[in-house]
Structures are given as structure tokens and as C-alpha cells.
Protein backbone atom coordinates (compact mmCIF):
# COMPACT_ATOMS: atom_id res chain seq x y z
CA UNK A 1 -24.42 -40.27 -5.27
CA UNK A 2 -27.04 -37.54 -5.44
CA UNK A 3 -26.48 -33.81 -6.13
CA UNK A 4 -27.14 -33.00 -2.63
CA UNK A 5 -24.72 -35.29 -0.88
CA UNK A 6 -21.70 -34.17 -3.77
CA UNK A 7 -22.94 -30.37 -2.42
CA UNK A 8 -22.34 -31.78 1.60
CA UNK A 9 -18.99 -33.23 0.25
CA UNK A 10 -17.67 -29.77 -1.33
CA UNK A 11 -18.55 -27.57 1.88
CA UNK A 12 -16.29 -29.77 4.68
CA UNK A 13 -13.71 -29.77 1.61
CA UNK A 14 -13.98 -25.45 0.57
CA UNK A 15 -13.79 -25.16 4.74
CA UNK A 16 -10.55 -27.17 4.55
CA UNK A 17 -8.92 -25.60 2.28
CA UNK A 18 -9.78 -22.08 3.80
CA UNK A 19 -8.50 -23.29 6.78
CA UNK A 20 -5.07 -24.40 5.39
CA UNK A 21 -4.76 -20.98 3.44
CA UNK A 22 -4.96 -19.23 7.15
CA UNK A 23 -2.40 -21.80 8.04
CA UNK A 24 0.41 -21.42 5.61
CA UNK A 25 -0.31 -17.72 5.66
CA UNK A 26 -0.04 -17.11 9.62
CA UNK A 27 3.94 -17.36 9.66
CA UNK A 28 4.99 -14.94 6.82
CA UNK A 29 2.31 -12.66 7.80
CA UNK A 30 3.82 -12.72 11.37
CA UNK A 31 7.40 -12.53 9.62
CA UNK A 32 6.69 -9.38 7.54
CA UNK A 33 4.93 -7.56 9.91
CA UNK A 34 7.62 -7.88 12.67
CA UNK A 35 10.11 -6.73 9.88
CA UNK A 36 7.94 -3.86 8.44
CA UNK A 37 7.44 -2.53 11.93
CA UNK A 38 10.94 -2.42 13.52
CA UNK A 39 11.66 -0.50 10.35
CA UNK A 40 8.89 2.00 10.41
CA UNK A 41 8.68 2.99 13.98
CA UNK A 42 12.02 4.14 14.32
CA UNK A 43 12.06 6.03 11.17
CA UNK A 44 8.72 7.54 11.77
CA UNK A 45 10.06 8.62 15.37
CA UNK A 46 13.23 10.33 13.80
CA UNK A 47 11.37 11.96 11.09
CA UNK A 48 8.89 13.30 13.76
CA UNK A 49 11.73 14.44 15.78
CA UNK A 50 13.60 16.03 12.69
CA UNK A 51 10.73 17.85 11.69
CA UNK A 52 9.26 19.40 14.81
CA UNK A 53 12.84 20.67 15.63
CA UNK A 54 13.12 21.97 12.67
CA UNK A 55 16.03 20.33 11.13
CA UNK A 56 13.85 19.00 7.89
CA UNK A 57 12.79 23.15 7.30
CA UNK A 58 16.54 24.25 7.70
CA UNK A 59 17.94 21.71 5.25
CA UNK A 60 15.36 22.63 2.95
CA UNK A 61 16.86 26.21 3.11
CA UNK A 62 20.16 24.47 0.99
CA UNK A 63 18.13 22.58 -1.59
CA UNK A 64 15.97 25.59 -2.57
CA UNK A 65 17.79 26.87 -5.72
CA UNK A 66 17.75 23.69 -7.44
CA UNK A 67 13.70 23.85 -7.06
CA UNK A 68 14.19 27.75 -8.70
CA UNK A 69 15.54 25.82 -11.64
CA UNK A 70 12.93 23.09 -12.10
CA UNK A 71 10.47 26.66 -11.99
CA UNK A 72 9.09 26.17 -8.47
CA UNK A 73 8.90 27.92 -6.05
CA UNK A 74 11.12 27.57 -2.74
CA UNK A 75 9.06 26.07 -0.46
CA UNK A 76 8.63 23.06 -2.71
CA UNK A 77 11.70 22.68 -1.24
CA UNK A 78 10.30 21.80 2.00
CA UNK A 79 7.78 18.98 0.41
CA UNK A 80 10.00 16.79 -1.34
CA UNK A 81 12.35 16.53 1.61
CA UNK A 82 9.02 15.59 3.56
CA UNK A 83 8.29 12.79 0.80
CA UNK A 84 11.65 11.40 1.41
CA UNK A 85 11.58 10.82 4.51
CA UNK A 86 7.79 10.31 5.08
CA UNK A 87 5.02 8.91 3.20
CA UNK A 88 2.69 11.09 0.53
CA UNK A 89 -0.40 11.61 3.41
CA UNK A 90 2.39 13.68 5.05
CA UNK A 91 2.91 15.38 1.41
CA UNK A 92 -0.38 15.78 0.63
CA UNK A 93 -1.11 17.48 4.48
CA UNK A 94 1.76 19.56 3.88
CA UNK A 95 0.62 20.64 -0.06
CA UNK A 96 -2.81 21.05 1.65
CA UNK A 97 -1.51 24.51 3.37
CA UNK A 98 0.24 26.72 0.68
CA UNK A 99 -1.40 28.09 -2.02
CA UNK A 100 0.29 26.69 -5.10
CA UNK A 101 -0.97 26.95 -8.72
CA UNK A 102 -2.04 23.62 -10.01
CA UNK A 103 0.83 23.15 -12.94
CA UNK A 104 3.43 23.96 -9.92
CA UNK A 105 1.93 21.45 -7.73
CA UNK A 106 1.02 18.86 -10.07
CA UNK A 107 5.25 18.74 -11.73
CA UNK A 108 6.28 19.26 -7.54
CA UNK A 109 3.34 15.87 -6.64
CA UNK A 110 4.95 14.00 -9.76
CA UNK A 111 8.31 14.32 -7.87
CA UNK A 112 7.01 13.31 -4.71
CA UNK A 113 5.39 10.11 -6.23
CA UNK A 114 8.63 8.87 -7.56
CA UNK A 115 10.72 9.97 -4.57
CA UNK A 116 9.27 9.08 -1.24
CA UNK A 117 9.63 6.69 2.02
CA UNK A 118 13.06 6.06 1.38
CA UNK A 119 13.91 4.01 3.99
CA UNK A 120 11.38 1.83 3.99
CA UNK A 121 10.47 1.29 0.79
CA UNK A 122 14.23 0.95 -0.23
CA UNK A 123 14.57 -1.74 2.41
CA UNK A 124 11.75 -3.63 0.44
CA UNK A 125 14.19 -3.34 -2.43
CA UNK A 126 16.69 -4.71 -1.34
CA UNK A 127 16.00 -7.63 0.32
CA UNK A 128 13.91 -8.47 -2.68
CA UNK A 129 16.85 -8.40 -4.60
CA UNK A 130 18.62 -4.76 -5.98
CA UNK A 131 20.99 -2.47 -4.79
CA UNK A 132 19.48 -0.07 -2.12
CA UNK A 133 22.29 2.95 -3.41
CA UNK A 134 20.98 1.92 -7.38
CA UNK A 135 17.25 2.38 -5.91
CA UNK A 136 17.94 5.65 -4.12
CA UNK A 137 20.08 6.92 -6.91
CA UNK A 138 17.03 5.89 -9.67
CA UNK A 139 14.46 7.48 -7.61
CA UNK A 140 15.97 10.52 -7.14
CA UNK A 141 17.18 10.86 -10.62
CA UNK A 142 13.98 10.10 -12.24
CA UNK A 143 11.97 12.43 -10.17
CA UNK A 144 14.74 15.24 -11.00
CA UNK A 145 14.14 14.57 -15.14
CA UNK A 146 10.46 14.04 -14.14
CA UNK A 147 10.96 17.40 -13.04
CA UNK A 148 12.42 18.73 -15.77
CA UNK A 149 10.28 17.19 -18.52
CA UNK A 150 6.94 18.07 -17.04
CA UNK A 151 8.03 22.25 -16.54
CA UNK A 152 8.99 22.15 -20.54
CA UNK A 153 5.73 20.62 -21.36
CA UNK A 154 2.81 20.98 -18.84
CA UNK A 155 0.40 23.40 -19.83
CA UNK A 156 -1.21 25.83 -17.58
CA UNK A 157 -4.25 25.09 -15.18
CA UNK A 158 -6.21 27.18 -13.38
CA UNK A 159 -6.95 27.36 -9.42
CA UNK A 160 -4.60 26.58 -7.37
CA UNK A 161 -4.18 24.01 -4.78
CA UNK A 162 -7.03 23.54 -1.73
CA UNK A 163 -5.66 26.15 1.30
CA UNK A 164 -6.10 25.33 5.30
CA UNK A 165 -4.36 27.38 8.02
CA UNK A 166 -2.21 24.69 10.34
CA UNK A 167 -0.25 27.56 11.68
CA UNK A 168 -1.08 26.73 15.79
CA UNK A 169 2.29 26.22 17.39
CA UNK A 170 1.86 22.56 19.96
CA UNK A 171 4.01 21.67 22.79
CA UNK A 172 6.17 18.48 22.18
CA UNK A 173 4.17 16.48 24.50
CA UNK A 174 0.92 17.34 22.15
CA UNK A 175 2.67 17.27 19.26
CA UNK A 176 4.07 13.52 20.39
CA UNK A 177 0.59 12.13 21.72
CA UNK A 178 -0.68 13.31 18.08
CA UNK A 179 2.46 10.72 16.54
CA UNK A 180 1.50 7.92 19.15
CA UNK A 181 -1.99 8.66 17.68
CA UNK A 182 -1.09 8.29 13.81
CA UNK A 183 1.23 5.23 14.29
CA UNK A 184 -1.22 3.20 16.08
CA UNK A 185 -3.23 3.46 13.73
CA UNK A 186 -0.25 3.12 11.28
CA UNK A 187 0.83 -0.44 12.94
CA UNK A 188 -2.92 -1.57 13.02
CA UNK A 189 -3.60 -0.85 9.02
CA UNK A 190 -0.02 -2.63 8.58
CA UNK A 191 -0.76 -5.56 10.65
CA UNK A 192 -4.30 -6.03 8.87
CA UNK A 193 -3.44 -5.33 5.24
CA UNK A 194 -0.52 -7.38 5.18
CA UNK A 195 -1.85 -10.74 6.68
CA UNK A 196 -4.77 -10.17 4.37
CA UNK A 197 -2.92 -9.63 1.96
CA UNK A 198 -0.98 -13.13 2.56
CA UNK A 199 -4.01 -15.19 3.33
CA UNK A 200 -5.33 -13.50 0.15
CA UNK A 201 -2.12 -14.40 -2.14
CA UNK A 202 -2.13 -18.46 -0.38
CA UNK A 203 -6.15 -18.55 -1.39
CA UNK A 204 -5.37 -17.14 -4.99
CA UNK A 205 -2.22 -19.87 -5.59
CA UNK A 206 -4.71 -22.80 -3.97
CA UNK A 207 -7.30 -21.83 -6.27
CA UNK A 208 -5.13 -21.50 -9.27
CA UNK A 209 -6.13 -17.45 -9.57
CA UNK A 210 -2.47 -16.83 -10.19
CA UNK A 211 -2.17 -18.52 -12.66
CA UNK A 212 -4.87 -16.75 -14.43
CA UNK A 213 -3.90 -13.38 -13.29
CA UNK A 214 0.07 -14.16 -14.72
CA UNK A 215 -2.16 -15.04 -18.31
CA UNK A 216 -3.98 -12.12 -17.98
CA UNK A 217 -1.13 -9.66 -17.06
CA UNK A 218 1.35 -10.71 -19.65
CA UNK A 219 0.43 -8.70 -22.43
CA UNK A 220 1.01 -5.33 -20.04
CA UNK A 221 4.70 -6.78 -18.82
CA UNK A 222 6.22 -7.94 -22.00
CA UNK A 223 5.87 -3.94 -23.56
CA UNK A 224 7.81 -2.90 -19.87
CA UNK A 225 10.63 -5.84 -20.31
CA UNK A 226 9.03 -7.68 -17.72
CA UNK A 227 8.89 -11.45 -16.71
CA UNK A 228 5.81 -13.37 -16.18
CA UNK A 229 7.22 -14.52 -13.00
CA UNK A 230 6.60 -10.94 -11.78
CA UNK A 231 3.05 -10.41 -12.58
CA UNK A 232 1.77 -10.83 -9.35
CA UNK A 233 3.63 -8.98 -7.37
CA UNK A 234 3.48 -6.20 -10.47
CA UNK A 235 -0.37 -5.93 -9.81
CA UNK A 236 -0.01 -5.76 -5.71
CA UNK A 237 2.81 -3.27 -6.05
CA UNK A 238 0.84 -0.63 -8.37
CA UNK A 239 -2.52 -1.43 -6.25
CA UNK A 240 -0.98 -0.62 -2.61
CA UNK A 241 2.47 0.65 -2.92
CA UNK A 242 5.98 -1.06 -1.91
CA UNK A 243 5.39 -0.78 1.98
CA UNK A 244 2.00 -2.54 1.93
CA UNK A 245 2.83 -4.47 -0.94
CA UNK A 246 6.02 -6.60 0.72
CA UNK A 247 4.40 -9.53 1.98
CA UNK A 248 3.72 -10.55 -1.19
CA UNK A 249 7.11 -9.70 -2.68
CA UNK A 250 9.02 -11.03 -0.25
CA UNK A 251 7.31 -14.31 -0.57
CA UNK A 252 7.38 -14.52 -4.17
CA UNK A 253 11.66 -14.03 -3.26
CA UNK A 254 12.08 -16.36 -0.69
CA UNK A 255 9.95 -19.05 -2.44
CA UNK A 256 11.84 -18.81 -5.28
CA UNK A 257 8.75 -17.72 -7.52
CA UNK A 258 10.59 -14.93 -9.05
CA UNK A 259 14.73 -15.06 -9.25
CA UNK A 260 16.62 -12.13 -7.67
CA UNK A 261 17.31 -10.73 -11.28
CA UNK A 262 13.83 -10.98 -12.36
CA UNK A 263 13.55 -9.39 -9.09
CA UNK A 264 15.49 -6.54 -9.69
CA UNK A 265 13.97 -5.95 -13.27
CA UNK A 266 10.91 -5.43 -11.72
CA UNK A 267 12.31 -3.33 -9.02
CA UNK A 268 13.52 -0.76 -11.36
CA UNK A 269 10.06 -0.70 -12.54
CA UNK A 270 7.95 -0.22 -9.36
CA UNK A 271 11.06 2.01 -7.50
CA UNK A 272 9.65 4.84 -9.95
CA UNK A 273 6.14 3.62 -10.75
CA UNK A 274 4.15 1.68 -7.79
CA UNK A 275 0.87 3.07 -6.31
CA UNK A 276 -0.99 3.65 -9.00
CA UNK A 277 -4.59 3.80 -7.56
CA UNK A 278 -4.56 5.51 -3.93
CA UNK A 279 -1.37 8.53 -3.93
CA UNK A 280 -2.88 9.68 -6.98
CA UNK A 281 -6.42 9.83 -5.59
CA UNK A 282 -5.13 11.31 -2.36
CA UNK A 283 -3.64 14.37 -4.85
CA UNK A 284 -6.90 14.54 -6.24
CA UNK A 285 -8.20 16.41 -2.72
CA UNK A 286 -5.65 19.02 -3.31
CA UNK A 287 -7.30 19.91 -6.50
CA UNK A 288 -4.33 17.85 -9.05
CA UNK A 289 -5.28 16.51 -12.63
CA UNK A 290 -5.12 12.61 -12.53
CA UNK A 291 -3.81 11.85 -15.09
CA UNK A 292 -0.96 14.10 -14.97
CA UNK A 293 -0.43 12.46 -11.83
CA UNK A 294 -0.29 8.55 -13.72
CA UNK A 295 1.84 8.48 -17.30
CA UNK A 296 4.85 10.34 -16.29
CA UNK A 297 5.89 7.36 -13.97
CA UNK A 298 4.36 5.03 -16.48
CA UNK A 299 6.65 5.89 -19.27
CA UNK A 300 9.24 6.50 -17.04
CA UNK A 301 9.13 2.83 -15.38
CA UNK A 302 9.53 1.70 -19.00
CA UNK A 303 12.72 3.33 -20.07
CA UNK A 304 14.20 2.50 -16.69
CA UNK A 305 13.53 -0.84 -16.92
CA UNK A 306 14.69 -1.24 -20.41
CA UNK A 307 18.06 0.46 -20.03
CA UNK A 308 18.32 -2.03 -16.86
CA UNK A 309 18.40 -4.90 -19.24
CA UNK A 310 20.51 -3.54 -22.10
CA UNK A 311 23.12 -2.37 -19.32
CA UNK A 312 22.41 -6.59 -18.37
CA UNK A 313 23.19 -7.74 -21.95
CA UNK A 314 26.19 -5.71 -22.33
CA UNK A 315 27.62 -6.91 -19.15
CA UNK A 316 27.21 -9.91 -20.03
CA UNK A 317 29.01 -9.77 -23.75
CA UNK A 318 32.01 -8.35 -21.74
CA UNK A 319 32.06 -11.67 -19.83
CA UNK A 320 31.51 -13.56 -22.46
């Protein structure tokens, strides 16, 4: 056989096994994307609803003092009750209007990273295999001593963060076309990245890329008490975040890929660190220092994770 009939031979066969990647990806795309969405249209709606009556601003009113302590001002307040309940565009829009210096912003954006899209991205933890009170109770707790260590140590920076009036008042039927506006667009980025993101992971395991990606990632995971088993979804989960990122974890679950425990290690690592590439950039526009924005959850992830499995070993000498 000559080297132009083996060439006819590969195409038909590549084109094949494209095709059958689209096939096995189609129904957990579908699957995820039904799940993802009946979870973040409702909580988008409420949050909407919370905030533009006001209710988000007058609980913020309560938390204030505890912000006095961490050296920031009051209403910081207001932003990391926005995180929690929204995503960090929302942060970043709000950030965008007050006037902050960078050092208060930068400690306040650390927070924020650690501690937002509760719902959601807590859901994702949970069915992949940890305790959603655990998760909540990490995240907040690491972004309060993220708080804390940053305002002993930061040093000063000049400017101050980038300053736009959004002070127009808008009718609720305005205000709600503008939320019809953002989750349509929402649902369509959600429904594209996540089946590409599927037919993407089903092309990588037919072309035995994962395999290669595991060898390459394993000398970052074994420093952060991490299993190989974990690598992939390690690298998808600190590229696009824990919303975007579920296809891909949830997979790796369900296909038993990755145990529930090894799971939950990772969990504790990507509940505090995840994201790594676009929320910092996005804090970038406001004028933030990257980098200030990066190792605090880094280092963080890696104590967390560590503890995690010491608390494992000692439970299990008590059984033993």
C-alpha cells in the first residue's frame, strides 16, 4: 500500500472518531447544562430581586463593623455580600464605582475570589462529592484569615481603583429587561462552553491527551496533597472556574475516574483556589496588582487541603 492510499485510510478513520467524540459527549453536555441552568436562573432572579429592593444594601448595614476590623472601609461591606450571592463581573461592576485605594481593594478582591457564587458553585461541590455546609464554612473562613493576613502584610499602592458614576435610578421593568438581557447571554455562554468543554474532554481521553496532561500535572498536585486522578479536572477548574468547569467534574464523578474522597480532597482545594486566569484579569481593569490577586489562594488551597487529609488520617486511627 502506497503513502497516499494509508493518508485516504486515516481521514474516513480521524472523521470517525470526531464523530463518536460528538456522540458520547451530546448526553452529559445536555445533562449538565439542564442542571447548571435550573440552578442559576432562579438564583440569579432572587439575587436581582434582593438587590434592586434593596435587601442585599440593608443587610450589608449589619456586617459593616466586622469589615472596620479587617481595615476597610464600610461599603466593602456591600461587595462581598454581592460576591456571595453573585458572580465576580457583578463584583468587579460594583468595585468599578467607589473610589477605593488599591491595598483596600486588592485585600477586599482577595475576599471576593475565595467567597463567591455560593449557591452554585457549592452545588458543584457537592454532588461531586463534599459537604456543601464544610464548603460554605471553608470559603468563608478562608476569605476572613485571607483578610486578615493580607491587612498585616500588604504594603501600600498608589491610585486607587478605576471610578464610573452608575448613580441613574431605573424602573423595575428596565431594570428587569437589562437581567433578561445578561442571562441570555448568561445561558448561551453556559450552553456553549460546557458542551465544548465535553466534546473537548471525550477528544482528549480518545486521543490519549489525558493521559499526558495527568504526567505532566503531577509534579504541581503531589506538593498540594493531591491525587493524580484529579489532574484533569484540577487544570479545568483553575482555567474556568467551578460553574463552567462542572461538566468535566461531574463526569470524572459519575464515571468513576476520580473516587468521592479524592473528590473531596480536591474540592477543598479549588473551593478556595479555582479561576486562576480570567477573575484575576477581570480585577486587573479596576487597576489591582496580579499577583496579589494569585498566591494568597495558592498557599491557602495548600494548607486547606493538607489539614483535610491529616483530619482523614486521624479519623481513621480512631477507627482503627
Amino acid at each position: 500500500m502506497n503513502s497516499n492510499q494509508q493518508q485516504t485510510l486515516k481521514f474516513p478513520n480521524l472523521g470517525l472518531r470526531i464523530l463518536k467524540v460528538i456522540r458520547l459527549a451530546i448526553p452529559g453536555a445536555v445533562k449538565t447544562n439542564k442542571w447548571l441552568l435550573k440552578l442559576t436562573i432562579p438564583v440569579s432572579l432572587g439575587v436581582f430581586l434582593l438587590n434592586f429592593t434593596g435587601v442585599i444594601m440593608a443587610v450589608s448595614v449589619f456586617v459593616s463593623p466586622f469589615f472596620e476590623f479587617l481595615g476597610l472601609p464600610n461599603e466593602t461591606a456591600l461587595l462581598l455580600l454581592t460576591s456571595i450571592f453573585t458572580n465576580i463581573y457583578s463584583v468587579v461592576a460594583v468595585l468599578s464605582t467607589l473610589n477605593l485605594p488599591v491595598r483596600d481593594a486588592t485585600i477586599l478582591a482577595v475576599m471576593t475570589l475565595i467567597s463567591h457564587g455560593f449557591i452554585i458553585e457549592t452545588a458543584v461541590l457537592r454532588k461531586t462529592g463534599s459537604s456543601a455546609i464544610r464548603m460554605l464554612l471553608l470559603r468563608l473562613i478562608t476569605s476572613i484569615v485571607a483578610g486578615i493576613i493580607l491587612n498585616l502584610m500588604m504594603p501600600e499602592f498608589s491610585g486607587t481603583t478605576s471610578k464610573h458614576s452608575f448613580t441613574e435610578q431605573v424602573s423595575f421593568f428596565a431594570a428587569f429587561l437589562i437581567w433578561l438581557q445578561e442571562m441570555a447571554y448568561m445561558t448561551v455562554k453556559i450552553i456553549l462552553l460546557i458542551s465544548s468543554l465535553m466534546i473537548l474532554q471525550k477528544a482528549m481521553e480518545e486521543f490519549g491527551i489525558i493521559q499526558w496532561l495527568s504526567k505532566l500535572s503531577r509534579p504541581l498536585l503531589k506538593p498540594f496533597g493531591l491525587p493524580e486522578s484529579t489532574s484533569l479536572s484540577w487544570i479545568v477548574a483553575n482555567a474556568i472556574g467551578l460553574a463552567y468547569g462542572s461538566a468535566v467534574m461531574l463526569e470524572q464523578v459519575e464515571n468513576n475516574k476520580m473516587t468521592r474522597q479524592e473528590a473531596d480532597l480536591l474540592n477543598h482545594h479549588i473551593a478556595i483556589s479555582h479561576s486562576q486566569l480570567e477573575d484575576p484579569l477581570l480585577f486587573m481593569a479596576v487597576n489591582l496588582p496580579l499577583w496579589w490577586l494569585i498566591w494568597p489562594r495558592i498557599v491557602l488551597a495548600f494548607v486547606a487541603v493538607w489539614l483535610r487529609r491529616f483530619e482523614l488520617s486521624y479519623l481513621k486511627m480512631i477507627r482503627s
